[in-house]
C-alpha atoms as a PDB file:
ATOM      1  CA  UNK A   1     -14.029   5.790  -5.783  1.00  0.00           C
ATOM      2  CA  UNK A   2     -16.038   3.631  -3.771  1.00  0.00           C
ATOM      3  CA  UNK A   3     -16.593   0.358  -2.751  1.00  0.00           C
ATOM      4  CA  UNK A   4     -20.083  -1.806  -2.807  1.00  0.00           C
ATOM      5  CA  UNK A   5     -20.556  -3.618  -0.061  1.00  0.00           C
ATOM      6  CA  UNK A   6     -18.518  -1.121   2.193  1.00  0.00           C
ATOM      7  CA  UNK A   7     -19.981  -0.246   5.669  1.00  0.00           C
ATOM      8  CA  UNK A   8     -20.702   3.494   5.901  1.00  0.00           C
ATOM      9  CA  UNK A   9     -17.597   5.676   7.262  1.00  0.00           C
ATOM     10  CA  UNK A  10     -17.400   6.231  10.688  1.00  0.00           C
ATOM     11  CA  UNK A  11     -15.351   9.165  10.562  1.00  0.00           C
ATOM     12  CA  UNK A  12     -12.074   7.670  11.425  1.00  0.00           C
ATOM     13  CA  UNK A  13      -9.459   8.303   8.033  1.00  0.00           C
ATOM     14  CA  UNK A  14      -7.256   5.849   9.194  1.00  0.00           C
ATOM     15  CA  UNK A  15      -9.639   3.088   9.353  1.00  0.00           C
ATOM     16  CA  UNK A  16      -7.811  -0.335   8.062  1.00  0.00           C
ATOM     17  CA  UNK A  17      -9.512  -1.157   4.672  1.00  0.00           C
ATOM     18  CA  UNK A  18      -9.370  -4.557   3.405  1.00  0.00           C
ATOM     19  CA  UNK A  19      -8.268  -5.983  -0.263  1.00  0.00           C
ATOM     20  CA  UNK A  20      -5.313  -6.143  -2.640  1.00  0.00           C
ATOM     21  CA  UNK A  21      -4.897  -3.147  -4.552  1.00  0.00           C
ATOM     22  CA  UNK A  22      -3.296   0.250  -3.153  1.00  0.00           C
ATOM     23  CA  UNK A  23      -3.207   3.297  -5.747  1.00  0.00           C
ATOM     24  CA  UNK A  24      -0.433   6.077  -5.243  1.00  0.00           C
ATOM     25  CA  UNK A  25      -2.313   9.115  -6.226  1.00  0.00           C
ATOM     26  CA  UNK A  26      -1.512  12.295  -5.214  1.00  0.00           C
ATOM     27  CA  UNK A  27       2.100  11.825  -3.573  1.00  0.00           C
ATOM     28  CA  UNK A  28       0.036   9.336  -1.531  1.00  0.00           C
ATOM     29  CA  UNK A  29      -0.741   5.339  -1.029  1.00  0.00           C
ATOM     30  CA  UNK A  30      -4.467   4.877  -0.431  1.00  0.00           C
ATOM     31  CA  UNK A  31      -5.362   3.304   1.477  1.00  0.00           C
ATOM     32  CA  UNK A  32      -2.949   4.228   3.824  1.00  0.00           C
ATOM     33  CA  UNK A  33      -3.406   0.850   6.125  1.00  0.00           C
ATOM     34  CA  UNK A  34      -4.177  -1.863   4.037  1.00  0.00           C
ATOM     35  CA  UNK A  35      -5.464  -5.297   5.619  1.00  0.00           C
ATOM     36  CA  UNK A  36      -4.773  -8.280   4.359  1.00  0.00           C
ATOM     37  CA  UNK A  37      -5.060 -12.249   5.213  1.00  0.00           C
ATOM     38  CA  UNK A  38      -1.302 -13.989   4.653  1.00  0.00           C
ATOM     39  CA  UNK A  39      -1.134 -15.670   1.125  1.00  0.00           C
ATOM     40  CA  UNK A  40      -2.593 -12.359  -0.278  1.00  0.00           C
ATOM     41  CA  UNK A  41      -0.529 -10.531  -2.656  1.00  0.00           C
ATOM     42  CA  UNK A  42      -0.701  -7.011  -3.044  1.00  0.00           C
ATOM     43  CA  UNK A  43      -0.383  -4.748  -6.093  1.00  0.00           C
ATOM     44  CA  UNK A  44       0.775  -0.650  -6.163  1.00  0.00           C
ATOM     45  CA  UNK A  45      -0.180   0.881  -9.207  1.00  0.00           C
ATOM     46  CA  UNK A  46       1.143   4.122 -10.076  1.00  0.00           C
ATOM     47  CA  UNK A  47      -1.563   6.858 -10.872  1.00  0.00           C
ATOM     48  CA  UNK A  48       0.843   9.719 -10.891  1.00  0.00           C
ATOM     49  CA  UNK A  49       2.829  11.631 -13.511  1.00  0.00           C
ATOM     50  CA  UNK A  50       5.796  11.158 -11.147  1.00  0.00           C
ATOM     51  CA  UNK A  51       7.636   8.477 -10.175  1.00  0.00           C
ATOM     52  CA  UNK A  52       7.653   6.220  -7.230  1.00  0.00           C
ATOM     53  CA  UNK A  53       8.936   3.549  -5.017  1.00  0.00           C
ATOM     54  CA  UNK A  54       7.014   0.793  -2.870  1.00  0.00           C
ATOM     55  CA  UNK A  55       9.873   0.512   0.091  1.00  0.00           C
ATOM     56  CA  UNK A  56       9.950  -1.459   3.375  1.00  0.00           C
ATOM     57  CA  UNK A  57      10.760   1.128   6.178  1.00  0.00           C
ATOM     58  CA  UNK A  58      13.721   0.389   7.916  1.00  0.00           C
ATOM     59  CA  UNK A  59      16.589  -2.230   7.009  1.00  0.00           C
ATOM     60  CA  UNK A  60      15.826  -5.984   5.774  1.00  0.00           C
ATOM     61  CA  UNK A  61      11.962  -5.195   4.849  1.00  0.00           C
ATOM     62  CA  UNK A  62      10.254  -7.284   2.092  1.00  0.00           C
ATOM     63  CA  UNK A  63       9.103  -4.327   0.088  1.00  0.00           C
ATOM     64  CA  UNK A  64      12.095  -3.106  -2.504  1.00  0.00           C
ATOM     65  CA  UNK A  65      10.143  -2.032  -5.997  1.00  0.00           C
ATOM     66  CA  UNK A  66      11.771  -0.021  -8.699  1.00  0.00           C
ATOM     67  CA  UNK A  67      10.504   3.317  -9.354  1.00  0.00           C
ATOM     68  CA  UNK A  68       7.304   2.883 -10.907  1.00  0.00           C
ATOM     69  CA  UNK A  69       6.631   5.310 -13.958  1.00  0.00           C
ATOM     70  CA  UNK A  70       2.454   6.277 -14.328  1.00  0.00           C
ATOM     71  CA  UNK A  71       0.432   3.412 -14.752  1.00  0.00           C
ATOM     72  CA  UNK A  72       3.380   1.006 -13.387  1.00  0.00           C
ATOM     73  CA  UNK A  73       2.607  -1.677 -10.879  1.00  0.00           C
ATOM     74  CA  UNK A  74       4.290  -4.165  -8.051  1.00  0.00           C
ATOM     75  CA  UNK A  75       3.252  -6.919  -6.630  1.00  0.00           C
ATOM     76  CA  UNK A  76       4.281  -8.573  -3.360  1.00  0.00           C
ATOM     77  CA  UNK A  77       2.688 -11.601  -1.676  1.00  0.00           C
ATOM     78  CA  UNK A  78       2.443 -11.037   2.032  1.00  0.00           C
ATOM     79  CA  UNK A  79       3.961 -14.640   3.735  1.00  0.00           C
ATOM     80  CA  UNK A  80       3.708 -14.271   7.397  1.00  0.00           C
ATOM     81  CA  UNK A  81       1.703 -12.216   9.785  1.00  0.00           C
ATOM     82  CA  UNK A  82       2.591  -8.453  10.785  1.00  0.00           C
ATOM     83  CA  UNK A  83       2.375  -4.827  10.167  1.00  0.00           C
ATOM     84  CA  UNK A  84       4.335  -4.033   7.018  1.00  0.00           C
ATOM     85  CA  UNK A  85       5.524  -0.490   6.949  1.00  0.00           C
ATOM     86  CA  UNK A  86       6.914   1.703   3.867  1.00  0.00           C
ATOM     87  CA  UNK A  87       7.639   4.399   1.983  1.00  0.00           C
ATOM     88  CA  UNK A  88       8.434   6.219  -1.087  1.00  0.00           C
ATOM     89  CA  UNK A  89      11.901   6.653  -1.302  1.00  0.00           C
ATOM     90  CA  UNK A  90      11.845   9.519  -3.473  1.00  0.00           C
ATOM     91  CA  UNK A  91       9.203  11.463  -1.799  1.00  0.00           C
ATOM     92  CA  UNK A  92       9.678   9.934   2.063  1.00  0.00           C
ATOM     93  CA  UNK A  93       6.766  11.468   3.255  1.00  0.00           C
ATOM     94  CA  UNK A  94       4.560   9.393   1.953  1.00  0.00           C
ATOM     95  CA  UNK A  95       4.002   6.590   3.735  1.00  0.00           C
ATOM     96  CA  UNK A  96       1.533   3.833   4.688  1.00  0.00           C
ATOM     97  CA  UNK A  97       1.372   0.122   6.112  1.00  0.00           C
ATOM     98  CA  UNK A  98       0.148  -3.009   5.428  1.00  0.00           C
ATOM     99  CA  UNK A  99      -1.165  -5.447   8.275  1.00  0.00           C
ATOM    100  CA  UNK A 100      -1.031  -8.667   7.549  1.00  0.00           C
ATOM    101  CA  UNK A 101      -3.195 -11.371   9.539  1.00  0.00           C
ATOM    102  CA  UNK A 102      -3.880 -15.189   9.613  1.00  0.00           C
END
């Protein structure tokens, strides 16, 4: 799916993209480093048959979402600068990270 208004790729897949929506598709969050201004709140939806969580890696991290059934969403509204990492719980290697900037 893309974008108008996006600048042609350069190449690099881990290129930040900027807005509010991730998708997990695929056992995968894409984009996979989301960038965001603080006051933005993001939303996960679910695009897979399977379920899955939106999880802050490590202890005390702002991201805790149920499991998401298809088509389920979460929200979270990104308060203070800094790069946001998480997971699925139920399928850890799927990961991703938000960065969050004034």
């Amino acid at each position: 799916m893309s974008m108008p208004m996006s600048p042609p790729s350069t190449g690099a897949a881990a290129a930040p993209v900027s807005g509010d929506a991730v998708a997990i598709k695929n056992f995968a969050f894409a984009p996979a480093t989301l960038k965001v201004k603080v006051g933005t709140t993001v939303t996960w939806t679910n695009q897979d048959t399977d379920a899955h969580t939106v999880t802050s890696t490590g202890s005390g991290g702002p991201l805790r979402s149920a499991a998401l059934n298809t088509h389920a969403t979460y929200s979270y509204t990104f308060t203070k600068p800094g790069t946001y990492s998480y997971l699925c719980t139920i399928h850890p290697f799927m990961t991703a990270t938000v960065e969050v900037t004034r």
